[in-house]
Structure formats: C-alpha cells, structure tokens
PDB file of N, CA and C in Angstrom:
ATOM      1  N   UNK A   1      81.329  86.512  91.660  1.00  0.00           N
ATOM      2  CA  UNK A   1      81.656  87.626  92.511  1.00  0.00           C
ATOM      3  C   UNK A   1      81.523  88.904  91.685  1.00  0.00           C
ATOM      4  N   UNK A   2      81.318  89.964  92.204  1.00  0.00           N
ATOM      5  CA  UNK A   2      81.007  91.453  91.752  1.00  0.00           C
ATOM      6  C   UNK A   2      82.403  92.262  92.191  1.00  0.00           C
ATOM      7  N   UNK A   3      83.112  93.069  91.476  1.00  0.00           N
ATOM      8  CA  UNK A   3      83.763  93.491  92.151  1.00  0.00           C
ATOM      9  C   UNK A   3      83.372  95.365  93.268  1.00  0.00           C
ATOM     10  N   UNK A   4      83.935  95.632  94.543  1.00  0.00           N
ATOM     11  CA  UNK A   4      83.476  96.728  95.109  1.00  0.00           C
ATOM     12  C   UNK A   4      82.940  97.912  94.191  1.00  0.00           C
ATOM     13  N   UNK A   5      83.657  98.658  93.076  1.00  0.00           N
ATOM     14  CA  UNK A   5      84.059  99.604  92.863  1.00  0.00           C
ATOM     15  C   UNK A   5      82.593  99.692  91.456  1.00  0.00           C
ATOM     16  N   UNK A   6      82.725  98.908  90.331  1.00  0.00           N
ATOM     17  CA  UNK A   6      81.576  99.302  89.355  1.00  0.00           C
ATOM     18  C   UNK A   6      80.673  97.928  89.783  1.00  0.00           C
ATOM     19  N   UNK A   7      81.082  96.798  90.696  1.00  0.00           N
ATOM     20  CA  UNK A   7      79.601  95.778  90.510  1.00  0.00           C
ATOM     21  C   UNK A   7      80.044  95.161  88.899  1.00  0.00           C
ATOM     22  N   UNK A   8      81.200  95.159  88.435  1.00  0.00           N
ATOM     23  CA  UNK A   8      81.137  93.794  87.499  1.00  0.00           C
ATOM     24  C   UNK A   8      81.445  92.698  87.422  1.00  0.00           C
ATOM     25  N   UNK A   9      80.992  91.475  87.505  1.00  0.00           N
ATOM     26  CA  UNK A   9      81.391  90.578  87.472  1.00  0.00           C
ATOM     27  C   UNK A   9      82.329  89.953  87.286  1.00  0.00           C
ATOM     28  N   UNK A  10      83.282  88.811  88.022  1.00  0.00           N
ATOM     29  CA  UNK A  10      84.037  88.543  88.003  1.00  0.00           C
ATOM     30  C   UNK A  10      84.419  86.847  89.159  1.00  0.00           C
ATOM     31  N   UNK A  11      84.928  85.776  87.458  1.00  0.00           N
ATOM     32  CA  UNK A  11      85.127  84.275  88.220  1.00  0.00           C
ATOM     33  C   UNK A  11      86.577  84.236  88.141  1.00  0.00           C
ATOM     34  N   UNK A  12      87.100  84.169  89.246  1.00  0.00           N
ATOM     35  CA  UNK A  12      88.641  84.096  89.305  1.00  0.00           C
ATOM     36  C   UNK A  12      89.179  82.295  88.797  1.00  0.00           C
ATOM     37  N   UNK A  13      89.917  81.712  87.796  1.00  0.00           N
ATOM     38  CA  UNK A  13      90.025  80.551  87.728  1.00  0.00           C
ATOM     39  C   UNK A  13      89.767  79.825  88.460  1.00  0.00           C
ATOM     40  N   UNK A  14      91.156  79.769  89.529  1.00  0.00           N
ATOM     41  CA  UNK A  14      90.941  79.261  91.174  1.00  0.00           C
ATOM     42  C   UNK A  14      90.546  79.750  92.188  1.00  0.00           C
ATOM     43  N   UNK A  15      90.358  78.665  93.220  1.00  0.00           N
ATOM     44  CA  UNK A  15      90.022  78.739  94.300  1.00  0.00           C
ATOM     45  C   UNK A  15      90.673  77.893  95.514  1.00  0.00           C
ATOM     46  N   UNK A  16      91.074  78.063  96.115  1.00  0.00           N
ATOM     47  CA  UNK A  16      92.141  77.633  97.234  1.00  0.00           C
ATOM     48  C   UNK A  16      91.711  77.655  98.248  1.00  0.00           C
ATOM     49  N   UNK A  17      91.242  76.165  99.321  1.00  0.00           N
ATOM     50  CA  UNK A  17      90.835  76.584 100.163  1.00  0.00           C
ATOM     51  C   UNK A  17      91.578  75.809 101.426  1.00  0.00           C
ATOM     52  N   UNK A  18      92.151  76.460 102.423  1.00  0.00           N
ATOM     53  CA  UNK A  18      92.916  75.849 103.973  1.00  0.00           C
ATOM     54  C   UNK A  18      92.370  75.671 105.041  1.00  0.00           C
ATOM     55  N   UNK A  19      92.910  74.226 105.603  1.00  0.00           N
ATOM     56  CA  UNK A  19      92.187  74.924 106.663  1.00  0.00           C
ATOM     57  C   UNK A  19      93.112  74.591 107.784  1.00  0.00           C
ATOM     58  N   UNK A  20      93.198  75.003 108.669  1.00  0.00           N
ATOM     59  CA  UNK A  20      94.451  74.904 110.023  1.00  0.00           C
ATOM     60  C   UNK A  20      93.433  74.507 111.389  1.00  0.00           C
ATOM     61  N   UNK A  21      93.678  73.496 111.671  1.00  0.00           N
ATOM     62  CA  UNK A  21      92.872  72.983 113.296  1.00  0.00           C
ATOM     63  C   UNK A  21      93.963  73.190 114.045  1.00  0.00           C
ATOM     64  N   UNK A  22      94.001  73.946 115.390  1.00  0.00           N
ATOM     65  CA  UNK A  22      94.532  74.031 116.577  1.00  0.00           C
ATOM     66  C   UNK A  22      93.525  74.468 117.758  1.00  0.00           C
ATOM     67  N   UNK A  23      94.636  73.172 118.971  1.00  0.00           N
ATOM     68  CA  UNK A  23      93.443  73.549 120.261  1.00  0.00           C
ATOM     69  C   UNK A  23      91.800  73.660 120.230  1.00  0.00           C
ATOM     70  N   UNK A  24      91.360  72.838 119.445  1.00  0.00           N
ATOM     71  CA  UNK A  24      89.963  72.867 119.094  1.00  0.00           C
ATOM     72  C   UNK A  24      89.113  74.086 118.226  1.00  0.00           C
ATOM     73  N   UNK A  25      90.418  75.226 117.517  1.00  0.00           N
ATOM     74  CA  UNK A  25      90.177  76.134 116.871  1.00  0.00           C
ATOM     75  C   UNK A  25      89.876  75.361 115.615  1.00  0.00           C
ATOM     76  N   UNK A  26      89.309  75.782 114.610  1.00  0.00           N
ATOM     77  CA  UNK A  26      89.656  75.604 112.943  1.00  0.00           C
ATOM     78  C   UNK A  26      89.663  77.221 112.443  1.00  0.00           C
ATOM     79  N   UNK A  27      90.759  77.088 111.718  1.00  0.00           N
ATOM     80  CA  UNK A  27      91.097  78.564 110.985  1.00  0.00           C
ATOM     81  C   UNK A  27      90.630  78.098 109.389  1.00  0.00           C
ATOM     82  N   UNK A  28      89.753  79.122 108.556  1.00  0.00           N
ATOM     83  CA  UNK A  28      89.688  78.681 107.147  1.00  0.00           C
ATOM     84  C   UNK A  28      89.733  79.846 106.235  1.00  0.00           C
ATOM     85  N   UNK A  29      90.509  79.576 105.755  1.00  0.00           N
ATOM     86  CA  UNK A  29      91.441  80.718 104.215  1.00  0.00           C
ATOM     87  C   UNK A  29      90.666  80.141 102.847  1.00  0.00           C
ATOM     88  N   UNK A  30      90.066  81.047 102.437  1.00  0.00           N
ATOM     89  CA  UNK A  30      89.531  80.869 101.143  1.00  0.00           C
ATOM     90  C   UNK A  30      90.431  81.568 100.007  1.00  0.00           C
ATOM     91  N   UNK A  31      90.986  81.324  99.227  1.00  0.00           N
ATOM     92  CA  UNK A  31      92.059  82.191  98.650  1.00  0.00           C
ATOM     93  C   UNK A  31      91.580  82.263  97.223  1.00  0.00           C
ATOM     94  N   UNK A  32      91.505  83.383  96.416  1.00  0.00           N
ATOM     95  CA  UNK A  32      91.166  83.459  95.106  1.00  0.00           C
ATOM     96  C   UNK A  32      92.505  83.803  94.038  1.00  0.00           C
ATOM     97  N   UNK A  33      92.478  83.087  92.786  1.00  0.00           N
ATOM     98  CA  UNK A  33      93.877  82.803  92.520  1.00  0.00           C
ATOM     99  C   UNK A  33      93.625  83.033  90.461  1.00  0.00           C
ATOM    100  N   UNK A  34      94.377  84.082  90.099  1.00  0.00           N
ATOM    101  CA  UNK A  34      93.934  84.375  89.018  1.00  0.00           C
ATOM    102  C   UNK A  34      95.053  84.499  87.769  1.00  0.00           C
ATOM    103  N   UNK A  35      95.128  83.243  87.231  1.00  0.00           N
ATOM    104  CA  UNK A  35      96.659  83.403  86.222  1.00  0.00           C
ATOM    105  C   UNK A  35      96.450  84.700  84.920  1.00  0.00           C
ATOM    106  N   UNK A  36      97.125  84.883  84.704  1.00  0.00           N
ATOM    107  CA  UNK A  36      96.734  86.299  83.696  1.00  0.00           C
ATOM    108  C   UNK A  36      97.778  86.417  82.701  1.00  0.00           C
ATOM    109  N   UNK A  37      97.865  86.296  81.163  1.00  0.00           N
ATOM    110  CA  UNK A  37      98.440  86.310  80.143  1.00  0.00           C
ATOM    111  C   UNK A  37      99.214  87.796  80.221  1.00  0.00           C
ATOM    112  N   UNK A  38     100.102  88.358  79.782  1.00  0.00           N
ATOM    113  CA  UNK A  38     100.671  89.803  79.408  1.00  0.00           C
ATOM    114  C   UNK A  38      99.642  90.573  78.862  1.00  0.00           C
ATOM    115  N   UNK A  39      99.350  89.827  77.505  1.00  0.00           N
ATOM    116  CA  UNK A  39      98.428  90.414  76.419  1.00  0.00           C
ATOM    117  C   UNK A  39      97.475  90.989  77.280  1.00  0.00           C
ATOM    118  N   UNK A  40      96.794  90.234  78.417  1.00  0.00           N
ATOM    119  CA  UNK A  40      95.481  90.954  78.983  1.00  0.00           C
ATOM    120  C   UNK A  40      95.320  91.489  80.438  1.00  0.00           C
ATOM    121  N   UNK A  41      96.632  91.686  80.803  1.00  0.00           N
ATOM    122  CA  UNK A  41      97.300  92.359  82.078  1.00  0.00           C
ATOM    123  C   UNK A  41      96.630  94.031  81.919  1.00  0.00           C
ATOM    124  N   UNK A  42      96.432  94.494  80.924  1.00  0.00           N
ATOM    125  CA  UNK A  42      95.994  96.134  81.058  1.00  0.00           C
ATOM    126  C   UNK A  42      94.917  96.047  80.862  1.00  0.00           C
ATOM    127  N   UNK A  43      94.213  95.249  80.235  1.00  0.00           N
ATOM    128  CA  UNK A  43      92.521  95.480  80.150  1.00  0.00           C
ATOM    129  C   UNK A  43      91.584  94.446  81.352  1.00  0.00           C
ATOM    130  N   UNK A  44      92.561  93.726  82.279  1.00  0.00           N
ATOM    131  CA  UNK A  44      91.853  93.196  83.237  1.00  0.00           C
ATOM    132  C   UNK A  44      92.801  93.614  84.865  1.00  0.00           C
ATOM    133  N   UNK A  45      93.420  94.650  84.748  1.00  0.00           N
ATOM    134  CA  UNK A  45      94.172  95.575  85.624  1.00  0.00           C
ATOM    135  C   UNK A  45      92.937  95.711  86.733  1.00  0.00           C
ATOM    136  N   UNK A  46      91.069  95.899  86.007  1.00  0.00           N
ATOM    137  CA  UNK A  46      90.607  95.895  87.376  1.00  0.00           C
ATOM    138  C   UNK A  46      90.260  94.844  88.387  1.00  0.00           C
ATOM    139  N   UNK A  47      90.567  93.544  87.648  1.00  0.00           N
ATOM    140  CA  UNK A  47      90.309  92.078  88.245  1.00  0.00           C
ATOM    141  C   UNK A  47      91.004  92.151  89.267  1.00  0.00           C
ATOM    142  N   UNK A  48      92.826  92.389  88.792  1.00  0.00           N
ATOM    143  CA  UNK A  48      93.849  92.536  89.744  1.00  0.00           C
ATOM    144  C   UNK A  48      93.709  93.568  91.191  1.00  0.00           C
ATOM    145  N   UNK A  49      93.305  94.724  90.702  1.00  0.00           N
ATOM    146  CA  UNK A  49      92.747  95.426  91.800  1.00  0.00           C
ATOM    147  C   UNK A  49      91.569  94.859  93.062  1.00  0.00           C
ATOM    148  N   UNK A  50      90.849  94.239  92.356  1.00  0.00           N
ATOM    149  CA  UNK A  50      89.534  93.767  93.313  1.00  0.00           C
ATOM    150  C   UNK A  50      90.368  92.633  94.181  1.00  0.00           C
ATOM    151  N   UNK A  51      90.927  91.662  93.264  1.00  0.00           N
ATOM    152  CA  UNK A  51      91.771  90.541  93.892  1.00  0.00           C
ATOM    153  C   UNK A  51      92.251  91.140  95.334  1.00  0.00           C
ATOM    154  N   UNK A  52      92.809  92.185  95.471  1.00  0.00           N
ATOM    155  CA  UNK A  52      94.006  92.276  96.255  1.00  0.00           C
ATOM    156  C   UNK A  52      93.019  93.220  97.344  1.00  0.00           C
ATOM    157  N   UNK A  53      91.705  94.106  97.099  1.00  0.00           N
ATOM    158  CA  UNK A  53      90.872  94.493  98.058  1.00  0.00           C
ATOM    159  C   UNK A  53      90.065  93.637  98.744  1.00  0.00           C
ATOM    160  N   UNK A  54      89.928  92.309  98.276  1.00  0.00           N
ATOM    161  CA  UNK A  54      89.020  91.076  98.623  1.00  0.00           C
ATOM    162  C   UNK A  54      89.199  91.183 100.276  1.00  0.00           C
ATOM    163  N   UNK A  55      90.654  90.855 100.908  1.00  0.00           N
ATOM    164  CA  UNK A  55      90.921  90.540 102.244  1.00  0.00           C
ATOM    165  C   UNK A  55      90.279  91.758 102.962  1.00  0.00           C
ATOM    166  N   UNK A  56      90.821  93.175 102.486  1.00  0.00           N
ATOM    167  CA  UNK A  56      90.421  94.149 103.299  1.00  0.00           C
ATOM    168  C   UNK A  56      89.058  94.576 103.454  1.00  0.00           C
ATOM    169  N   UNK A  57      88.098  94.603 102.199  1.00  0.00           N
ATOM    170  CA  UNK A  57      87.370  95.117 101.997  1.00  0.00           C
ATOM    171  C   UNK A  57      86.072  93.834 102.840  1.00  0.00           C
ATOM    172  N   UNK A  58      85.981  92.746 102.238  1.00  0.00           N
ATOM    173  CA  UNK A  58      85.094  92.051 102.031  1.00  0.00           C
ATOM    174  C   UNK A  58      84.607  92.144 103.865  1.00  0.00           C
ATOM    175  N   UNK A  59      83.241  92.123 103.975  1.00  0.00           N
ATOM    176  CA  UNK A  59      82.757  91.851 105.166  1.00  0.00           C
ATOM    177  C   UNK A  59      82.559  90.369 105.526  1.00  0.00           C
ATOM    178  N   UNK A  60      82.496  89.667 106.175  1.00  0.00           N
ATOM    179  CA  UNK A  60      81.962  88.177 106.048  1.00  0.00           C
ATOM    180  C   UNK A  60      80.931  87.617 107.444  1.00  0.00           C
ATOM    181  N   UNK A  61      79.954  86.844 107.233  1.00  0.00           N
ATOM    182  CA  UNK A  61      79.044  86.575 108.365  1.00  0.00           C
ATOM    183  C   UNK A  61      79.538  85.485 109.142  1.00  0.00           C
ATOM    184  N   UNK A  62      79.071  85.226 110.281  1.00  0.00           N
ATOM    185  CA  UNK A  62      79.801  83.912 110.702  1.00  0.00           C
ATOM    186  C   UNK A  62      78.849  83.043 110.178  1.00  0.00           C
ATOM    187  N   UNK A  63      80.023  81.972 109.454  1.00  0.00           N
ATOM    188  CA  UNK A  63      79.862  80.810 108.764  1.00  0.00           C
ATOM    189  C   UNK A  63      79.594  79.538 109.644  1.00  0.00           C
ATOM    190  N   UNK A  64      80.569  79.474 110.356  1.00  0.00           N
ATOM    191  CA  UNK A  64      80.054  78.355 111.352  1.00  0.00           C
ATOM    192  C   UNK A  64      80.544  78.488 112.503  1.00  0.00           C
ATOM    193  N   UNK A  65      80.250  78.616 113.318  1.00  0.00           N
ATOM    194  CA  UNK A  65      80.421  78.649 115.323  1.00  0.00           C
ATOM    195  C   UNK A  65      82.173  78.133 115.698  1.00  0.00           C
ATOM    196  N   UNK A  66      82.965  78.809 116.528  1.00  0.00           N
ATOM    197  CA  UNK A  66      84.153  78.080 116.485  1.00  0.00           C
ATOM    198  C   UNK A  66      85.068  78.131 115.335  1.00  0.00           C
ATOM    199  N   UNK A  67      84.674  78.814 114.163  1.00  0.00           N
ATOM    200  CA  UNK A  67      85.520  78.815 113.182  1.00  0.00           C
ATOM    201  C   UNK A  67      86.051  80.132 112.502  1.00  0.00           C
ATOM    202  N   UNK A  68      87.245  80.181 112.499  1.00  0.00           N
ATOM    203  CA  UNK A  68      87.734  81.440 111.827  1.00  0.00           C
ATOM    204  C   UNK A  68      87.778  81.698 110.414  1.00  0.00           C
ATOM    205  N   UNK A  69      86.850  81.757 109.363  1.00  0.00           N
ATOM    206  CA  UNK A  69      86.964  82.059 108.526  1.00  0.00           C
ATOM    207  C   UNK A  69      87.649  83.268 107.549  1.00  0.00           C
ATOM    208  N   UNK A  70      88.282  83.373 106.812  1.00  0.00           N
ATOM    209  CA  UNK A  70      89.190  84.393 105.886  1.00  0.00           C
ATOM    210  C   UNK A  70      89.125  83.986 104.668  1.00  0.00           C
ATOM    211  N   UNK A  71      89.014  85.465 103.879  1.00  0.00           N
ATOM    212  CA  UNK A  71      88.771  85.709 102.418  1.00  0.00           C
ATOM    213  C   UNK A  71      90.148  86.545 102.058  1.00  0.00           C
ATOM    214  N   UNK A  72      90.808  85.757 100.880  1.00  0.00           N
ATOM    215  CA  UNK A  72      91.948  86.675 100.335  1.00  0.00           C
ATOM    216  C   UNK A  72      92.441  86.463  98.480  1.00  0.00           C
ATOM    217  N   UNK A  73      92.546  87.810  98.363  1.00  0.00           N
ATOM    218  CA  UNK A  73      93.209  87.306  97.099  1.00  0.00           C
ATOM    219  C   UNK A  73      94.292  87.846  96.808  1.00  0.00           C
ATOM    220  N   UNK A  74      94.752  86.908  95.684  1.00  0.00           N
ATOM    221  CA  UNK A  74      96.377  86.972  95.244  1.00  0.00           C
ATOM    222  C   UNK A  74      96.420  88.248  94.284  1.00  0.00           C
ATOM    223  N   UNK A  75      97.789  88.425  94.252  1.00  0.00           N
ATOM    224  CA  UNK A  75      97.946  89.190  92.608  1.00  0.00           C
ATOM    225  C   UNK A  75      98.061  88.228  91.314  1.00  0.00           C
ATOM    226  N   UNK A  76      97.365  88.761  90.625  1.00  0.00           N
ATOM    227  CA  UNK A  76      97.760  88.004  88.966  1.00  0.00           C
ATOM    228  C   UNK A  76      98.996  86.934  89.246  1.00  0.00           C
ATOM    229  N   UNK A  77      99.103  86.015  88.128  1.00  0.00           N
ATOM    230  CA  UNK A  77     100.080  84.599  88.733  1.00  0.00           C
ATOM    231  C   UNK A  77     100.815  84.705  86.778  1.00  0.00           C
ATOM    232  N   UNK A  78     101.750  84.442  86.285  1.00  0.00           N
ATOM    233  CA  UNK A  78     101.995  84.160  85.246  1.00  0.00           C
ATOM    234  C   UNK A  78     103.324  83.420  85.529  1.00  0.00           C
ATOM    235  N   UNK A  79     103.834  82.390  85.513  1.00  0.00           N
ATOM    236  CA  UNK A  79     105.258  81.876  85.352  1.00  0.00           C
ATOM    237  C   UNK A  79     106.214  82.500  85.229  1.00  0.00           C
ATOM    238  N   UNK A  80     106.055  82.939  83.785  1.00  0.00           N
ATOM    239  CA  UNK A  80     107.347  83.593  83.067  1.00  0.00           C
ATOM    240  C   UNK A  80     107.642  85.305  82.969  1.00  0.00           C
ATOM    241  N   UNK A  81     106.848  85.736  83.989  1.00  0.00           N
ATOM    242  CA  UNK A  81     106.522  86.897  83.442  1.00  0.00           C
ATOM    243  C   UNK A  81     107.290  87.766  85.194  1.00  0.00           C
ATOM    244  N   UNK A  82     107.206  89.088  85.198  1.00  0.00           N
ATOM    245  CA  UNK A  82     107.745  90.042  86.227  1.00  0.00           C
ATOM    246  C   UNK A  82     106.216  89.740  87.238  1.00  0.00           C
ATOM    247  N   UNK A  83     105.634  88.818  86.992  1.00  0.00           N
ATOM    248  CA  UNK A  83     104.098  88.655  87.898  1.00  0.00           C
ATOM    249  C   UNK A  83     104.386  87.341  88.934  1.00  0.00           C
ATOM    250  N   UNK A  84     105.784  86.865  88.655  1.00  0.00           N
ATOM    251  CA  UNK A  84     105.721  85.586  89.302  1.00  0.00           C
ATOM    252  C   UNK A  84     106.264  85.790  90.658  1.00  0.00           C
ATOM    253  N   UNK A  85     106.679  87.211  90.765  1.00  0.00           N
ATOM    254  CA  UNK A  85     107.533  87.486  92.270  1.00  0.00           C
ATOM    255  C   UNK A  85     106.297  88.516  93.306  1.00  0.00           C
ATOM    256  N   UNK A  86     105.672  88.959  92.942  1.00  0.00           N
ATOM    257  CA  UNK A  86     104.504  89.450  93.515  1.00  0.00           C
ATOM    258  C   UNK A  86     103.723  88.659  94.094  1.00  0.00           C
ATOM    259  N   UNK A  87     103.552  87.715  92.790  1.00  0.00           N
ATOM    260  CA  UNK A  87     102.081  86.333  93.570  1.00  0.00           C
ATOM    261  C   UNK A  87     103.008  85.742  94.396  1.00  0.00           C
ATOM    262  N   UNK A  88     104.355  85.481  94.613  1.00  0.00           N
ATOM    263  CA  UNK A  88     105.005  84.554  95.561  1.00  0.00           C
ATOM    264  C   UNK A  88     105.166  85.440  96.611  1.00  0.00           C
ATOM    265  N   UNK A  89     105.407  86.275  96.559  1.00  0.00           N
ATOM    266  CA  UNK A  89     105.441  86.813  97.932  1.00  0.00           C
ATOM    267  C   UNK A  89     104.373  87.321  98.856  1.00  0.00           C
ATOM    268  N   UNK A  90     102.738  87.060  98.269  1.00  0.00           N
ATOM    269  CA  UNK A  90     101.480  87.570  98.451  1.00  0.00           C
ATOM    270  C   UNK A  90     101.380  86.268  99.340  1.00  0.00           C
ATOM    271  N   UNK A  91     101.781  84.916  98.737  1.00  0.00           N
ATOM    272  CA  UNK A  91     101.524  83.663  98.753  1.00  0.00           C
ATOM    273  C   UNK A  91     102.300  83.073  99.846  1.00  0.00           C
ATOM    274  N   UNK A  92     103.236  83.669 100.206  1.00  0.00           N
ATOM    275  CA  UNK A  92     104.600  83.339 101.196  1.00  0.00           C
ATOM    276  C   UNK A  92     103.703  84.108 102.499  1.00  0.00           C
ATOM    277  N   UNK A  93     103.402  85.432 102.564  1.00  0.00           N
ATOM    278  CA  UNK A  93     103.267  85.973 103.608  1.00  0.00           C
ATOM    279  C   UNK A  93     101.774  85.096 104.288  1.00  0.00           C
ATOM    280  N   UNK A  94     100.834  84.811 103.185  1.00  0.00           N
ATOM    281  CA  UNK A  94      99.785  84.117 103.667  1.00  0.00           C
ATOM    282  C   UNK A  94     100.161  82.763 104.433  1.00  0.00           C
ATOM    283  N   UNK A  95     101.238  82.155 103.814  1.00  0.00           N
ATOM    284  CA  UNK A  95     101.186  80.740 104.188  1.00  0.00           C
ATOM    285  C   UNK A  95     101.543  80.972 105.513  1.00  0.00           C
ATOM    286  N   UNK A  96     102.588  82.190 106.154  1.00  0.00           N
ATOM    287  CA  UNK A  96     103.200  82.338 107.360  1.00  0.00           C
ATOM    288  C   UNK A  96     102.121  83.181 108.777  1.00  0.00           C
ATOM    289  N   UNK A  97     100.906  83.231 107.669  1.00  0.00           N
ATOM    290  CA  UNK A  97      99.513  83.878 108.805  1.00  0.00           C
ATOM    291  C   UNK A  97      99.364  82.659 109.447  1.00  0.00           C
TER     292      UNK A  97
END
C-alpha cells in the first residue's frame, strides 16, 4: 500500500479480515492492524496517520455483486504502552458496526 499524502510505501503487519452474512447480504471488513514499539512511534507517526485515513479516504470498486465490502484501519497496537486504549476502542466501535 502507498500512503495518500507523499505515495510511500507501506506493509502493515496484519491483516484482519470479517465477514458477517445476513438475509442473503455478506458484509466484508478488511482491517489493517499495525503493532508499533515506543522507540519508533515518532518516526513512523505517518504510518499511524494513513492507518486511520484508510476508512475515510480510500475509494473501493465493487468487488463482488451482493457484497458489502469495507476498508479500515486501526491505530498503532502496543500492550504495555498508553497505545493499548486507543486501538481498543477503534476495535470495539468496529466490532459494534
């Protein structure tokens, strides 16, 4: 992936993908998911940015007939760190779409 703003490249670790069937719908969430050390939280600050423009920004074609496809990404993920209440609540509101 490229991100909007300079076009640099960028492989997010994970990738997360859902999918929800109702009433002959299928809904599908592609989710991009990016753990991030302290040490490199300020020099990859623009990863985090693109992450979180992915949903709004990204245009998408129809993929397949009948299907709702969605693109989203998280904020930075670290365990132990002031990053673990952001990605959970990025992660909470998605699960409740």
């Amino acid at each position: 992936m490229f991100d909007f703003k300079e076009g640099r490249p960028f492989e997010p670790d994970f990738v997360l993908f859902l999918r929800r069937a109702d009433n002959g719908q299928t809904s599908i969430m592609q989710i991009f998911i990016e753990p991030k050390g302290d040490h490199l939280r300020q020099q990859d600050q623009w990863k985090e940015d693109f992450l979180l423009q992915i949903g709004q920004v990204a245009r998408l074609e129809t993929v397949f007939q009948g299907r709702d496809y969605t693109v989203y990404g998280l904020p930075f993920f670290n365990e132990g760190t002031s990053m673990r209440k952001p990605f959970a609540a990025a992660f909470e509101h998605l699960r409740k779409m």
